[in-house]
Structure formats: structure tokens, C-alpha cells
PDB file of N, CA and C in Angstrom:
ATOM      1  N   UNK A   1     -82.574 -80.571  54.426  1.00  0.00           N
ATOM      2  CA  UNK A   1     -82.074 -79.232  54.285  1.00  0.00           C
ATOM      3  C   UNK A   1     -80.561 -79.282  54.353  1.00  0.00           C
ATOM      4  N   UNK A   2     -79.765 -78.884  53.224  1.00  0.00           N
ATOM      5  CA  UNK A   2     -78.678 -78.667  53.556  1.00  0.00           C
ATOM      6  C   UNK A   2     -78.175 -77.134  53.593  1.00  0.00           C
ATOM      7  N   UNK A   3     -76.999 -76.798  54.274  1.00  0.00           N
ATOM      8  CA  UNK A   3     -76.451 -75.347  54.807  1.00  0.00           C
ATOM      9  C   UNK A   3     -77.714 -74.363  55.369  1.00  0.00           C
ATOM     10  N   UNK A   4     -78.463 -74.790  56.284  1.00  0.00           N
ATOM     11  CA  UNK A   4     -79.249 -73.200  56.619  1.00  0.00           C
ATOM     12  C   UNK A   4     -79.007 -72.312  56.936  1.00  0.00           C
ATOM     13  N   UNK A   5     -78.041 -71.173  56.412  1.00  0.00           N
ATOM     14  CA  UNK A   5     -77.720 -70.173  56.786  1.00  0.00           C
ATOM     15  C   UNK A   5     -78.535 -68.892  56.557  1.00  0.00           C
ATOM     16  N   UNK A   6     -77.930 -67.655  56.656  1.00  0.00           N
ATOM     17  CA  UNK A   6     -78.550 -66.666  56.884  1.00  0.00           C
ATOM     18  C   UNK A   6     -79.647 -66.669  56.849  1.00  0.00           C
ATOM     19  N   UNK A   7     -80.916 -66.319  56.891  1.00  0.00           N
ATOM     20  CA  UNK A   7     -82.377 -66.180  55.858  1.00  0.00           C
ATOM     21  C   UNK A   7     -83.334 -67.512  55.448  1.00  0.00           C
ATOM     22  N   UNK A   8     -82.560 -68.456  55.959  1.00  0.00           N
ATOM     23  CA  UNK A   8     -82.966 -69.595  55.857  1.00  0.00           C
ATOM     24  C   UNK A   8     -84.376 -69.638  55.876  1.00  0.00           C
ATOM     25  N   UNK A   9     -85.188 -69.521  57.429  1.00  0.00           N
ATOM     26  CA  UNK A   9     -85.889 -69.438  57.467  1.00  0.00           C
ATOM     27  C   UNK A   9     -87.302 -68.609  56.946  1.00  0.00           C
ATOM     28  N   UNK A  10     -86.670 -67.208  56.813  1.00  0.00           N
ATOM     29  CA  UNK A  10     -87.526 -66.229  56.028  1.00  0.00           C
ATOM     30  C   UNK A  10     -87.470 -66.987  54.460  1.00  0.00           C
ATOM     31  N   UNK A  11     -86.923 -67.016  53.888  1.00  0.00           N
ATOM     32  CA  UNK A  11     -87.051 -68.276  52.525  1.00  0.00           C
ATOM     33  C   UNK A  11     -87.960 -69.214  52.691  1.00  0.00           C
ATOM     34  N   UNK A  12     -87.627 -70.052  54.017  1.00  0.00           N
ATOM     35  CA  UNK A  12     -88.339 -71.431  54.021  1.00  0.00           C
ATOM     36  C   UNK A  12     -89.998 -70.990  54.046  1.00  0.00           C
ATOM     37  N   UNK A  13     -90.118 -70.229  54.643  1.00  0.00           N
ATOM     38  CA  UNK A  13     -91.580 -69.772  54.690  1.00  0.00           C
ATOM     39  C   UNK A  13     -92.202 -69.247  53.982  1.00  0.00           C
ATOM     40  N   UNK A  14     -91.320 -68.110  53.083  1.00  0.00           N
ATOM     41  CA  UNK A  14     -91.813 -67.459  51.747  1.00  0.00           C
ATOM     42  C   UNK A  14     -91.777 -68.690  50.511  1.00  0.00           C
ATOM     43  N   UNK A  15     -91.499 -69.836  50.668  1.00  0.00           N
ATOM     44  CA  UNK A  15     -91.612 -71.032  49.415  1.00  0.00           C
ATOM     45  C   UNK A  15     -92.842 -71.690  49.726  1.00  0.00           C
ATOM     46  N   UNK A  16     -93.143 -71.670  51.318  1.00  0.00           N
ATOM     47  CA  UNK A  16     -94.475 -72.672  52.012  1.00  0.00           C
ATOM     48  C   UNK A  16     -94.158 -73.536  52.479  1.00  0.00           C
ATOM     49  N   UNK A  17     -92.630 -73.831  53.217  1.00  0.00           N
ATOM     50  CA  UNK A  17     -92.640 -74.969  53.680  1.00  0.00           C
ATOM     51  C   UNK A  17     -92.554 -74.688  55.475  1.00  0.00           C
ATOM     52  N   UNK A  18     -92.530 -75.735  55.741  1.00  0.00           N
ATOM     53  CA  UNK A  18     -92.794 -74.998  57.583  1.00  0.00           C
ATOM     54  C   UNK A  18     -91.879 -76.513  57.910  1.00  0.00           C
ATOM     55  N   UNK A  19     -91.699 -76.648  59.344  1.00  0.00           N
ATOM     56  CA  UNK A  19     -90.615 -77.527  59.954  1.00  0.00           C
ATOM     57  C   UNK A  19     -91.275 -78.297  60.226  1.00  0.00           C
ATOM     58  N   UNK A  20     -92.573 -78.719  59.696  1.00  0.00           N
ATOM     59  CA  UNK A  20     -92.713 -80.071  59.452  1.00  0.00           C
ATOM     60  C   UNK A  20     -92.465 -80.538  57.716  1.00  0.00           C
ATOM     61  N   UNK A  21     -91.872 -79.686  57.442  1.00  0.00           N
ATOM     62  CA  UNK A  21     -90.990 -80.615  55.736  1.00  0.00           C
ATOM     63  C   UNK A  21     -90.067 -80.882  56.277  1.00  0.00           C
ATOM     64  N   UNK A  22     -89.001 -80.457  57.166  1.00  0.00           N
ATOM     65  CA  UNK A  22     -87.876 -80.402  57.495  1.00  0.00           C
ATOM     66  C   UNK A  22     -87.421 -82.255  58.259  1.00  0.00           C
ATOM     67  N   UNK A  23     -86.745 -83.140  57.593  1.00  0.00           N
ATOM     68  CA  UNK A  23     -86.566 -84.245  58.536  1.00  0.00           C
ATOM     69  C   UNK A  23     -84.956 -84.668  58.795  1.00  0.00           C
ATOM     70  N   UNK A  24     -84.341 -83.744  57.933  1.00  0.00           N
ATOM     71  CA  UNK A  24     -82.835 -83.800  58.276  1.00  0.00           C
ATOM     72  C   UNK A  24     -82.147 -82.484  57.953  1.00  0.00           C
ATOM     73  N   UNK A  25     -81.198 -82.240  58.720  1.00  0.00           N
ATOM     74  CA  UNK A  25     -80.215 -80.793  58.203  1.00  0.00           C
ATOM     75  C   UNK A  25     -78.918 -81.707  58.473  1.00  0.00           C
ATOM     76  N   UNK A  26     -77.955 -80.806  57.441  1.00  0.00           N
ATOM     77  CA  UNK A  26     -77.096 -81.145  56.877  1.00  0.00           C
ATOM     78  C   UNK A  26     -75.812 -80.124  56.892  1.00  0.00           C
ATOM     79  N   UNK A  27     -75.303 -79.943  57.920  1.00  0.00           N
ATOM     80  CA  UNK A  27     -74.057 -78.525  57.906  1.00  0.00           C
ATOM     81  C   UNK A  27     -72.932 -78.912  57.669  1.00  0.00           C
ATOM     82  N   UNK A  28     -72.289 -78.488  55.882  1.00  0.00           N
ATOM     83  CA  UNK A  28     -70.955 -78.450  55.653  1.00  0.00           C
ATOM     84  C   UNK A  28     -70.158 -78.344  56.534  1.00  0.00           C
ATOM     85  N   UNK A  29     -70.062 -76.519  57.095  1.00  0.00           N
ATOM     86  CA  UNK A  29     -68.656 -76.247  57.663  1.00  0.00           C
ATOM     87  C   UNK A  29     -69.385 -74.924  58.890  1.00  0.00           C
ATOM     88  N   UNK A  30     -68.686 -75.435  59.524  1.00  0.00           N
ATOM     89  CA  UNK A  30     -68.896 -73.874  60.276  1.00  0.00           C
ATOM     90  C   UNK A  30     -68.684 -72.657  60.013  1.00  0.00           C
ATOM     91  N   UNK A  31     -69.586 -72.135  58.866  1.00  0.00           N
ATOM     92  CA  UNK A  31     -69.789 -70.595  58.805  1.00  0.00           C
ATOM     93  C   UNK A  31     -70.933 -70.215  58.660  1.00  0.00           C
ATOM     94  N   UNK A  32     -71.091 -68.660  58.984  1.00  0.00           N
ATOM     95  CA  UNK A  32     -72.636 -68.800  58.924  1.00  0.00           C
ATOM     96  C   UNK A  32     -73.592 -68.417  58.100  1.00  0.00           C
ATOM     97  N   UNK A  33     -72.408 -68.150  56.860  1.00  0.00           N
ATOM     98  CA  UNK A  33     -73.627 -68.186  55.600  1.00  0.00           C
ATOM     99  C   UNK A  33     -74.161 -69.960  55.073  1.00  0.00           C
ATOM    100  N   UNK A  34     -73.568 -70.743  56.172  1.00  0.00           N
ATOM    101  CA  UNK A  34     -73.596 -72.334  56.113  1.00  0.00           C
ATOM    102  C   UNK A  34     -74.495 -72.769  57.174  1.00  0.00           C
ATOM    103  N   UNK A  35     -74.532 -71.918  58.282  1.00  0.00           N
ATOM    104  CA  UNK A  35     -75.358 -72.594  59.354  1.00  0.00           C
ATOM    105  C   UNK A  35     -75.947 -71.098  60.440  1.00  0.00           C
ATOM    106  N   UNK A  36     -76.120 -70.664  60.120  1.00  0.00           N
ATOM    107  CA  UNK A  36     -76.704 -68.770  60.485  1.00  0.00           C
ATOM    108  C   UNK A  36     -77.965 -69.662  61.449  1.00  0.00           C
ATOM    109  N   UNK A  37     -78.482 -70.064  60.486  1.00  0.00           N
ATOM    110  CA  UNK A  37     -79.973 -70.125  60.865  1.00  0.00           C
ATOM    111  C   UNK A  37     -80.124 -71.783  61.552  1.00  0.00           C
ATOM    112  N   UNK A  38     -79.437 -72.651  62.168  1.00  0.00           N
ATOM    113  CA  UNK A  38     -78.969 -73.447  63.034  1.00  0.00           C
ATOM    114  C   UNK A  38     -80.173 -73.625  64.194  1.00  0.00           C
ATOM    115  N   UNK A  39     -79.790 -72.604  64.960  1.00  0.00           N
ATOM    116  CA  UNK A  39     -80.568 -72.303  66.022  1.00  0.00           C
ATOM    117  C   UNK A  39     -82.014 -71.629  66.225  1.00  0.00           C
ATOM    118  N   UNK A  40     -82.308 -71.312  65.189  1.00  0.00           N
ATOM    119  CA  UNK A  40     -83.625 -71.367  64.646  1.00  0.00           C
ATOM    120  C   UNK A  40     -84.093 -72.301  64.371  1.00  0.00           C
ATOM    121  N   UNK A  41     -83.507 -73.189  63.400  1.00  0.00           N
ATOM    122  CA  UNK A  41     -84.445 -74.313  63.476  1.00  0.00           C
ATOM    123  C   UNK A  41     -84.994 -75.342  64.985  1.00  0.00           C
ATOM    124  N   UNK A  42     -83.883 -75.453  65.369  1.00  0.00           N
ATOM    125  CA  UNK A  42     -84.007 -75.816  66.637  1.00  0.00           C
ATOM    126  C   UNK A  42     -84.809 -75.212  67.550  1.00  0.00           C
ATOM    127  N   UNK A  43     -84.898 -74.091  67.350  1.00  0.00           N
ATOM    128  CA  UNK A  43     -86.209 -73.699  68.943  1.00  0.00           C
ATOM    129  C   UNK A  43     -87.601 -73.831  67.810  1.00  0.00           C
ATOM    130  N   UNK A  44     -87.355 -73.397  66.804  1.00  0.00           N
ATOM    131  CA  UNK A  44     -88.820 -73.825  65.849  1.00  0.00           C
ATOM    132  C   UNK A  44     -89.632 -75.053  66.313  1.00  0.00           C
ATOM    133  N   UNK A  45     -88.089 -76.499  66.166  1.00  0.00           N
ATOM    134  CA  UNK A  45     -88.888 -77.493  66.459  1.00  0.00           C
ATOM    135  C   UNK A  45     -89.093 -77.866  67.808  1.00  0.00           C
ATOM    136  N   UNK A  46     -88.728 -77.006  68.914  1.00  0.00           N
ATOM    137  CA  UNK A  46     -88.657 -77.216  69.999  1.00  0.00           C
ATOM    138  C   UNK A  46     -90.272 -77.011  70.245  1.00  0.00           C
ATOM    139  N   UNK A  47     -90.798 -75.473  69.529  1.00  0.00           N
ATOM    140  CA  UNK A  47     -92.184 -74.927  69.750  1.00  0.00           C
ATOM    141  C   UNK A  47     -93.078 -76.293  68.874  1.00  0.00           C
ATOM    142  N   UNK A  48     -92.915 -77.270  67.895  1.00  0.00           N
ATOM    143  CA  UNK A  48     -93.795 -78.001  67.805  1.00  0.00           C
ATOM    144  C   UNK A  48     -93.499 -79.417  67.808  1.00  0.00           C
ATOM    145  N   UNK A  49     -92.958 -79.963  68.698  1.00  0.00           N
ATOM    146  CA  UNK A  49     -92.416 -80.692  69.547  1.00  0.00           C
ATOM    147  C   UNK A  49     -91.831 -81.745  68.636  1.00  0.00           C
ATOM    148  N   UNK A  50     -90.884 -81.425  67.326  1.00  0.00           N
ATOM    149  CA  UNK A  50     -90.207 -82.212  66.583  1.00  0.00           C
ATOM    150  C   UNK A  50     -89.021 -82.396  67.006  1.00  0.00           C
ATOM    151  N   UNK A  51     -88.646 -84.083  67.677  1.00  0.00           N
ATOM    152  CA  UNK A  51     -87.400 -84.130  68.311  1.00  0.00           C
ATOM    153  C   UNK A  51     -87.103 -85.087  67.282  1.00  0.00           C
ATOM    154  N   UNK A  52     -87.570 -85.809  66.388  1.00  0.00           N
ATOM    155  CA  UNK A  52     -87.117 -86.737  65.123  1.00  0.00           C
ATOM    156  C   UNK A  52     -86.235 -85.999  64.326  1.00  0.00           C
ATOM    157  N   UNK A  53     -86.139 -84.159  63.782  1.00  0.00           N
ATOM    158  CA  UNK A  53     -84.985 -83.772  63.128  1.00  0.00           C
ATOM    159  C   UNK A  53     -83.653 -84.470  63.378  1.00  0.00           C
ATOM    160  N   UNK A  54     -82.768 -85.283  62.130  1.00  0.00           N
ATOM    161  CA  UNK A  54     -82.140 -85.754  62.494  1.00  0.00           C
ATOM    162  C   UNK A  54     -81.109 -84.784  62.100  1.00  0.00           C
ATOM    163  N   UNK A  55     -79.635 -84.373  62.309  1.00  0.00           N
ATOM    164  CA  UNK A  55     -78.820 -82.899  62.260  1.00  0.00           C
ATOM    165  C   UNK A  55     -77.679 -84.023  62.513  1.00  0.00           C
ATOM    166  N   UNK A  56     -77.532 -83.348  60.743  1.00  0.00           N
ATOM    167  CA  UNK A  56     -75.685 -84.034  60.209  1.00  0.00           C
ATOM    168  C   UNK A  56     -75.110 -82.832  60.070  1.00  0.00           C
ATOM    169  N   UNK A  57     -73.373 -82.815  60.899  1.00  0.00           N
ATOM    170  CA  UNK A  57     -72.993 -81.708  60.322  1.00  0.00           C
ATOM    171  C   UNK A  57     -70.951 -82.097  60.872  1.00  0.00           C
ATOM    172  N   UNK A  58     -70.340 -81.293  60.247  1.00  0.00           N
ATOM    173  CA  UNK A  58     -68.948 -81.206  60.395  1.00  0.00           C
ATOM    174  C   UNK A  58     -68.379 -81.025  61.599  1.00  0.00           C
ATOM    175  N   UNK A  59     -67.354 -82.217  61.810  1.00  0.00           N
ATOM    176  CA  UNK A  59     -67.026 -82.137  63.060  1.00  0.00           C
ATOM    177  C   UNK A  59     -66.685 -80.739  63.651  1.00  0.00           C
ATOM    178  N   UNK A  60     -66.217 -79.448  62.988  1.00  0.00           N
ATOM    179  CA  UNK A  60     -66.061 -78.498  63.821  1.00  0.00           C
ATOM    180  C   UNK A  60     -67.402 -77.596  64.424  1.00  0.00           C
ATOM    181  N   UNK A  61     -68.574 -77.719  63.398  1.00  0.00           N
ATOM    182  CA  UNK A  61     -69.650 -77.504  63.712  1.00  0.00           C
ATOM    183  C   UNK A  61     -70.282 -78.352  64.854  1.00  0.00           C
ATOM    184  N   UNK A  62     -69.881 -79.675  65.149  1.00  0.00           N
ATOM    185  CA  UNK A  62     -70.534 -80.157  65.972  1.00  0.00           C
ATOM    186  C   UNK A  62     -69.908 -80.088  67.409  1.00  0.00           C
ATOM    187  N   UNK A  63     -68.642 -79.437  67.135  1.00  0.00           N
ATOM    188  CA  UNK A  63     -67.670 -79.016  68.826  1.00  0.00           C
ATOM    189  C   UNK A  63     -68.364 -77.834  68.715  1.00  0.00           C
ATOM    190  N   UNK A  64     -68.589 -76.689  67.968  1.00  0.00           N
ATOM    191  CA  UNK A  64     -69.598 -75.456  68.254  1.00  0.00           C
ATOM    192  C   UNK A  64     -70.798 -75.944  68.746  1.00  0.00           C
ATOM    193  N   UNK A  65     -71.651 -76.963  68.486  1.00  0.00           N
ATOM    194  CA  UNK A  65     -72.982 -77.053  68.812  1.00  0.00           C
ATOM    195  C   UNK A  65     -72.982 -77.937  70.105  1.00  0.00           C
ATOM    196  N   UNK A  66     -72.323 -78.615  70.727  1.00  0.00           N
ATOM    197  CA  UNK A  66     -72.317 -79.690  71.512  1.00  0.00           C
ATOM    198  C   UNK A  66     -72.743 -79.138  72.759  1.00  0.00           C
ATOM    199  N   UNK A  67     -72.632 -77.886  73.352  1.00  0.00           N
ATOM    200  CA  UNK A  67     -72.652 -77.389  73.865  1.00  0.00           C
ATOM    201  C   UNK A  67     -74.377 -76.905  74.177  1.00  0.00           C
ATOM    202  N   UNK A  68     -74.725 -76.579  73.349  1.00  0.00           N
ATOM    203  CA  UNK A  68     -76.067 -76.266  73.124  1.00  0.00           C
ATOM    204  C   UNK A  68     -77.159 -77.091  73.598  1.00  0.00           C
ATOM    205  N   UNK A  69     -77.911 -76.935  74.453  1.00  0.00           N
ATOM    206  CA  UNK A  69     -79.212 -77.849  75.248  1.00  0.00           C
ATOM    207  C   UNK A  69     -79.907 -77.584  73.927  1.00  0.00           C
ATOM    208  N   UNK A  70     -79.642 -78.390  72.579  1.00  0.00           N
ATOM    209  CA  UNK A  70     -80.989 -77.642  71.478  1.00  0.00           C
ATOM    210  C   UNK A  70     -82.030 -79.062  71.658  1.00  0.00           C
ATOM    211  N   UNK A  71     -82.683 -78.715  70.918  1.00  0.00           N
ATOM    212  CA  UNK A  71     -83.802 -79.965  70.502  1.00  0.00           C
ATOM    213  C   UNK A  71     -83.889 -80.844  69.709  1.00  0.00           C
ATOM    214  N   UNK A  72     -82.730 -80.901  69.124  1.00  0.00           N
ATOM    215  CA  UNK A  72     -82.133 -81.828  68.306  1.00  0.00           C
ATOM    216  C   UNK A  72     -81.594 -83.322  69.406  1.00  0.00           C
ATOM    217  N   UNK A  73     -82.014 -83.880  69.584  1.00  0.00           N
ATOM    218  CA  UNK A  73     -81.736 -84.562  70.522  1.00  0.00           C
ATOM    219  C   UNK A  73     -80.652 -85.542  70.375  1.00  0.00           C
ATOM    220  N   UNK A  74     -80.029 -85.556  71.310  1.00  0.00           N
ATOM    221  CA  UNK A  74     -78.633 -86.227  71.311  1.00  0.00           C
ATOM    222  C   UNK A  74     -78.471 -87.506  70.240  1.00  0.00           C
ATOM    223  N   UNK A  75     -79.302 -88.218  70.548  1.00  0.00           N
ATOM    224  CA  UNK A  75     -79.303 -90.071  69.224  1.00  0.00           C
ATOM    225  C   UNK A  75     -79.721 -89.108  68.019  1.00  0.00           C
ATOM    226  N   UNK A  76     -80.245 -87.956  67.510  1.00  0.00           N
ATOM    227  CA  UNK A  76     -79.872 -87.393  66.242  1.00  0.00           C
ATOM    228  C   UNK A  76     -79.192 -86.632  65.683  1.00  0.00           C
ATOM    229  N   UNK A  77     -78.329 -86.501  66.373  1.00  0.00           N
ATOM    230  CA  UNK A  77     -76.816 -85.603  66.317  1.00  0.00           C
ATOM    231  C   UNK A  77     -75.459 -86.485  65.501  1.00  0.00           C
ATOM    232  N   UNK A  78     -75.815 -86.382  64.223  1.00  0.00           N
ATOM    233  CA  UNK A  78     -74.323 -87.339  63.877  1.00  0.00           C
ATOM    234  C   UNK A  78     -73.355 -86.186  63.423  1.00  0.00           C
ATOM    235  N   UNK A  79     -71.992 -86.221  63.804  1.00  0.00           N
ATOM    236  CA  UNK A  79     -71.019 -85.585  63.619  1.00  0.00           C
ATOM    237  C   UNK A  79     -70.305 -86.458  62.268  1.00  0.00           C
ATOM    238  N   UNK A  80     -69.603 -85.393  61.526  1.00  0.00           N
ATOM    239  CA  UNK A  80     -69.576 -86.413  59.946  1.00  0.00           C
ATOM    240  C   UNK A  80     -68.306 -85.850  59.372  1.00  0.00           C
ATOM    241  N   UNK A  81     -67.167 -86.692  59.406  1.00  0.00           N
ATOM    242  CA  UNK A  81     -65.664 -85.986  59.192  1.00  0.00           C
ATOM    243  C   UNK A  81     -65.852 -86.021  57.513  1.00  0.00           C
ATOM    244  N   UNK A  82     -66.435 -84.710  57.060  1.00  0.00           N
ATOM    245  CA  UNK A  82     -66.517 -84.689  55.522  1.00  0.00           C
ATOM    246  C   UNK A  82     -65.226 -85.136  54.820  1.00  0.00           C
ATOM    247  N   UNK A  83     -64.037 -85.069  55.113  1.00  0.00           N
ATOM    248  CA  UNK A  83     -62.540 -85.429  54.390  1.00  0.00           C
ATOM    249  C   UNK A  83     -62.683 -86.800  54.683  1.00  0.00           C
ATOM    250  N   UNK A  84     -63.209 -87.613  55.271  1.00  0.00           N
ATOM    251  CA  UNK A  84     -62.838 -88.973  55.384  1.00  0.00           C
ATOM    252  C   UNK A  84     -64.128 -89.788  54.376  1.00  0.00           C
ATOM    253  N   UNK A  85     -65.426 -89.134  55.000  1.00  0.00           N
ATOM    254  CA  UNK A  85     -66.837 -89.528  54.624  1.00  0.00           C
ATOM    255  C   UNK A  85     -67.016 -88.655  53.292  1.00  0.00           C
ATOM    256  N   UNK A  86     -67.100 -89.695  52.226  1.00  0.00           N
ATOM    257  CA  UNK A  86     -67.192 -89.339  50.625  1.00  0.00           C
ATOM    258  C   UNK A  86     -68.111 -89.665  49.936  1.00  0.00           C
ATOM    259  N   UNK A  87     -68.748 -90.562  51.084  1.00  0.00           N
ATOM    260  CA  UNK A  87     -70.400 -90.770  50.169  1.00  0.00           C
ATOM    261  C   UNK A  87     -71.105 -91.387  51.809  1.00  0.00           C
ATOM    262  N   UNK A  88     -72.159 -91.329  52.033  1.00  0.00           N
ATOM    263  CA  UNK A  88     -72.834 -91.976  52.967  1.00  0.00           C
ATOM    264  C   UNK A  88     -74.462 -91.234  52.716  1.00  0.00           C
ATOM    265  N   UNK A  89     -75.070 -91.933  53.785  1.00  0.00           N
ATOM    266  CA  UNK A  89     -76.540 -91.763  54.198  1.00  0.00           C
ATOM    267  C   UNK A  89     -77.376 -91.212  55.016  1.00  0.00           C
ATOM    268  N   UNK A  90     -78.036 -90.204  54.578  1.00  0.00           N
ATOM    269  CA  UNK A  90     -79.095 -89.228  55.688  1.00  0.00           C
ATOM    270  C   UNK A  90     -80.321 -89.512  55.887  1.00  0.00           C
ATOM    271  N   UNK A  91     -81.391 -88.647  56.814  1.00  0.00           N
ATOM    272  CA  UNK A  91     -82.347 -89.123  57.057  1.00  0.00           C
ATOM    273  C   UNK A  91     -82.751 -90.231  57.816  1.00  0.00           C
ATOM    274  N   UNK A  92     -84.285 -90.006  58.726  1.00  0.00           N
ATOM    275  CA  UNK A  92     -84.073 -91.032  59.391  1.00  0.00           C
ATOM    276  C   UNK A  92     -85.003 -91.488  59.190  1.00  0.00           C
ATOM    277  N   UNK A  93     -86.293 -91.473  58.059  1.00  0.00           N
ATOM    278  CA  UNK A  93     -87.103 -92.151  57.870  1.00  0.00           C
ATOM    279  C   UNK A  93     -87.037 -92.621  56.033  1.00  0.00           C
ATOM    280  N   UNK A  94     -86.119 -91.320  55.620  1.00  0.00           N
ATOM    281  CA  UNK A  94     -86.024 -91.668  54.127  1.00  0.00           C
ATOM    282  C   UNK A  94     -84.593 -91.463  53.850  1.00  0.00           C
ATOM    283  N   UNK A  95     -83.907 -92.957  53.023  1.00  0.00           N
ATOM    284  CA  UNK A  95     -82.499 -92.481  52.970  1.00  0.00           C
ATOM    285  C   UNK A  95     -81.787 -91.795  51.455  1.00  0.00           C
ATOM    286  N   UNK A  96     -81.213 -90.674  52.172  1.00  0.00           N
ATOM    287  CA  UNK A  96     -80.665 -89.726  50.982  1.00  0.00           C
ATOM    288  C   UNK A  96     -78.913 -89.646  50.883  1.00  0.00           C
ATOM    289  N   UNK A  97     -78.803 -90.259  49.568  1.00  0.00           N
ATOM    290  CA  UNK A  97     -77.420 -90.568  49.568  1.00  0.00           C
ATOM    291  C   UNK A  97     -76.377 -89.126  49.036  1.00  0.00           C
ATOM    292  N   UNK A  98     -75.582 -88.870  49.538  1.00  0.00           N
ATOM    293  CA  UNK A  98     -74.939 -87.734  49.760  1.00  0.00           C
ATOM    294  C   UNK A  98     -73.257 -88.093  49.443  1.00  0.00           C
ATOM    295  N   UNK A  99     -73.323 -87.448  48.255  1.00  0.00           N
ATOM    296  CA  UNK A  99     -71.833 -87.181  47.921  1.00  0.00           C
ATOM    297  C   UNK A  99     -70.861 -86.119  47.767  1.00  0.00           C
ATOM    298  N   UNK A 100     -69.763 -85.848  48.447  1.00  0.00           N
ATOM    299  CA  UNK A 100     -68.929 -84.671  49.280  1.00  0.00           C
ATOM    300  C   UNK A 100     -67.901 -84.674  48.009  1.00  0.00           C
ATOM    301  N   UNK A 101     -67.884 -83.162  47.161  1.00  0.00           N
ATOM    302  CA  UNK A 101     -67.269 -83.017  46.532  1.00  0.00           C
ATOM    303  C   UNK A 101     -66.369 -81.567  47.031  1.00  0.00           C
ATOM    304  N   UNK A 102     -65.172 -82.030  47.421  1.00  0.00           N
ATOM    305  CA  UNK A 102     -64.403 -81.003  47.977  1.00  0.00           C
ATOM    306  C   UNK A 102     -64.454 -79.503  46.442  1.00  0.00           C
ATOM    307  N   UNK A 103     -64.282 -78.256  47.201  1.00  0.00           N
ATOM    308  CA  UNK A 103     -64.341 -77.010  46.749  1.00  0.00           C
ATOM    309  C   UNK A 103     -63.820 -76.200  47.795  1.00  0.00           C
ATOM    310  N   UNK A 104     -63.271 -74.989  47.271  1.00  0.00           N
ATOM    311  CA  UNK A 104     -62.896 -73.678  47.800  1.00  0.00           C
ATOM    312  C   UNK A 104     -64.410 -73.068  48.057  1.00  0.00           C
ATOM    313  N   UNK A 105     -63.776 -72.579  49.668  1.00  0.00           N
ATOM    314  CA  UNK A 105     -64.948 -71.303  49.821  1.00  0.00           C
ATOM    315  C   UNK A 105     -64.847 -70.221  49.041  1.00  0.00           C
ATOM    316  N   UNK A 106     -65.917 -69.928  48.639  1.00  0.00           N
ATOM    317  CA  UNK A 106     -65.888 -68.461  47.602  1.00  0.00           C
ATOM    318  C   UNK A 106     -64.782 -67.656  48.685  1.00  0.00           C
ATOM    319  N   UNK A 107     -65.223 -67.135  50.216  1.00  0.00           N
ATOM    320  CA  UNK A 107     -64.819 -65.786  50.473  1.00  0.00           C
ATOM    321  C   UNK A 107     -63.214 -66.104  51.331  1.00  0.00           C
ATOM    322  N   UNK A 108     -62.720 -67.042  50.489  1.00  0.00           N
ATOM    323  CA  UNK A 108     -61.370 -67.938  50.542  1.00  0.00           C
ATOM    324  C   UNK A 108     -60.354 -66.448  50.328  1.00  0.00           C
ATOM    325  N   UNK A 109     -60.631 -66.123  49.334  1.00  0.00           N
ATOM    326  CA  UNK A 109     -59.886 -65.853  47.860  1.00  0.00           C
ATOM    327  C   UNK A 109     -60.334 -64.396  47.849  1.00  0.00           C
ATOM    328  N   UNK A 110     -61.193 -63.549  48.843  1.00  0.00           N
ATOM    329  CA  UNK A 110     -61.694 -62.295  48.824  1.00  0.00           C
ATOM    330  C   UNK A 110     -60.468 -61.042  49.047  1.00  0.00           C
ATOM    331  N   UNK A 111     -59.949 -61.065  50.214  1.00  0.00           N
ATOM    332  CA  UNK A 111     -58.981 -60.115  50.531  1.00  0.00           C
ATOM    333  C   UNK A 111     -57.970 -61.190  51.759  1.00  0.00           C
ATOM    334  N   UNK A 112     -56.570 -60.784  51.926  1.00  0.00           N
ATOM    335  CA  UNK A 112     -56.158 -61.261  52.501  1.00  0.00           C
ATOM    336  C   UNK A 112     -56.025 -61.103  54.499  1.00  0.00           C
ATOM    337  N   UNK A 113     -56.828 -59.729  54.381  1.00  0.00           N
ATOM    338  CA  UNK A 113     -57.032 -59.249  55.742  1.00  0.00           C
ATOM    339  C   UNK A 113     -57.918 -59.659  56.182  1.00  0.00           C
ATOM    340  N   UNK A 114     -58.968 -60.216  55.543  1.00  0.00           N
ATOM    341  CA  UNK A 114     -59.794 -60.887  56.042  1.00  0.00           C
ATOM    342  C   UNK A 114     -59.315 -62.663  57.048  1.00  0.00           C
ATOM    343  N   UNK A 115     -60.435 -62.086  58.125  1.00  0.00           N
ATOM    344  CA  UNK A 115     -60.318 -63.400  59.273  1.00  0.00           C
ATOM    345  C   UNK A 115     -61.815 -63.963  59.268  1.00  0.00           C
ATOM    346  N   UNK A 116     -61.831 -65.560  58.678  1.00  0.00           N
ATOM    347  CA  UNK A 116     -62.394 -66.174  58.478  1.00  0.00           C
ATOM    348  C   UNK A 116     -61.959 -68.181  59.169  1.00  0.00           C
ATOM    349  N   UNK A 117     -63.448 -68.140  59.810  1.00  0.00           N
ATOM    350  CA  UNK A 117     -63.170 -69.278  60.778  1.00  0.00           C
ATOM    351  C   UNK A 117     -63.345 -70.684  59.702  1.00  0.00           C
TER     352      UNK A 117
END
């Protein structure tokens, strides 16, 4: 899974998949049309005792999450400096090769009064 944000889950369930498809997440950046639904997955797999989710995500996302007693368990927590890391490998039973092509956030470029983390 990469970016689960908002609705994530109401999606994931209206397609048929349940958190046992789920074997890696993948969070760009810390926002939360990127990672909304974060902490959902996590107590999901907490209720069916999936501690194998392995959870890649951006170092500022992972100073937001570090904090968190989730169920993602610590040896599957990789923090991943996307500007440095330009191609590498996910998953922890199947490997999925992942290539970081820098882009503007859409809501970059929206209004300038806008405060965006």
C-alpha cells in the first residue's frame, strides 16, 4: 500500500481487500491526504494480530510516528530519506522495487495563505 490517506480504508473494503492483503505501507510525506488513515491500519492489525506489516515511510513521518505504541513493530519500521533513496526495496516477504520520482504537491501552488506542513 502506498499513501493511505483519507478513506483509505472505506476504499480498501469497498474493493474486498481486508489487512490481510496488506504486507507493506509505504508513506511519502507527512500529510494526510498521504497518511490520514496511518493509524487505522495499525489498530486494524493490532485486532488480528498482524505484527509482520512492514511500514516504510519519510523521515518526517517517522519523527511524527515514533512516538506512537502502534503495532507496527519496531524491526518493521524503516524510516527512508526519499531525497537521498532513489530506488530501493520493500516488503518483507516479497521484494518490490520502488522508484522516487520527485514532484510538486498539488496543494503547493493553491493559495498563498494557506499553511501546509
Amino acid at each position: 500500500m502506498v499513501d493511505p490517506g483519507i478513506n483509505f480504508m472505506e476504499n480498501m473494503h469497498f474493493t474486498g481487500l481486508n489487512i490481510n492483503d496488506i504486507n507493506a505501507v509505504l508513506v511519502t510525506h507527512d500529510h494526510i491526504d498521504h497518511n490520514g488513515d496511518l493509524p487505522a491500519i495499525d489498530d486494524l492489525a493490532s485486532q488480528f494480530g498482524r505484527r509482520d506489516i512492514a511500514l516504510y515511510m519519510d523521515k518526517h513521518t517517522e519523527r511524527e510516528y515514533a512516538g506512537r505504541k502502534g503495532y507496527f513493530s519496531e524491526k518493521n519500521r524503516h524510516g527512508i530519506d526519499l531525497t537521498m533513496n532513489r530506488s530501493f526495496d520493500i516488503g518483507p516477504s516479497v521484494s518490490i522495487q520502488v522508484e522516487v520520482m520527485p514532484t510538486k504537491h498539488i496543494l503547493e501552488n493553491v493559495c498563498s495563505d494557506c499553511i501546509l506542513s
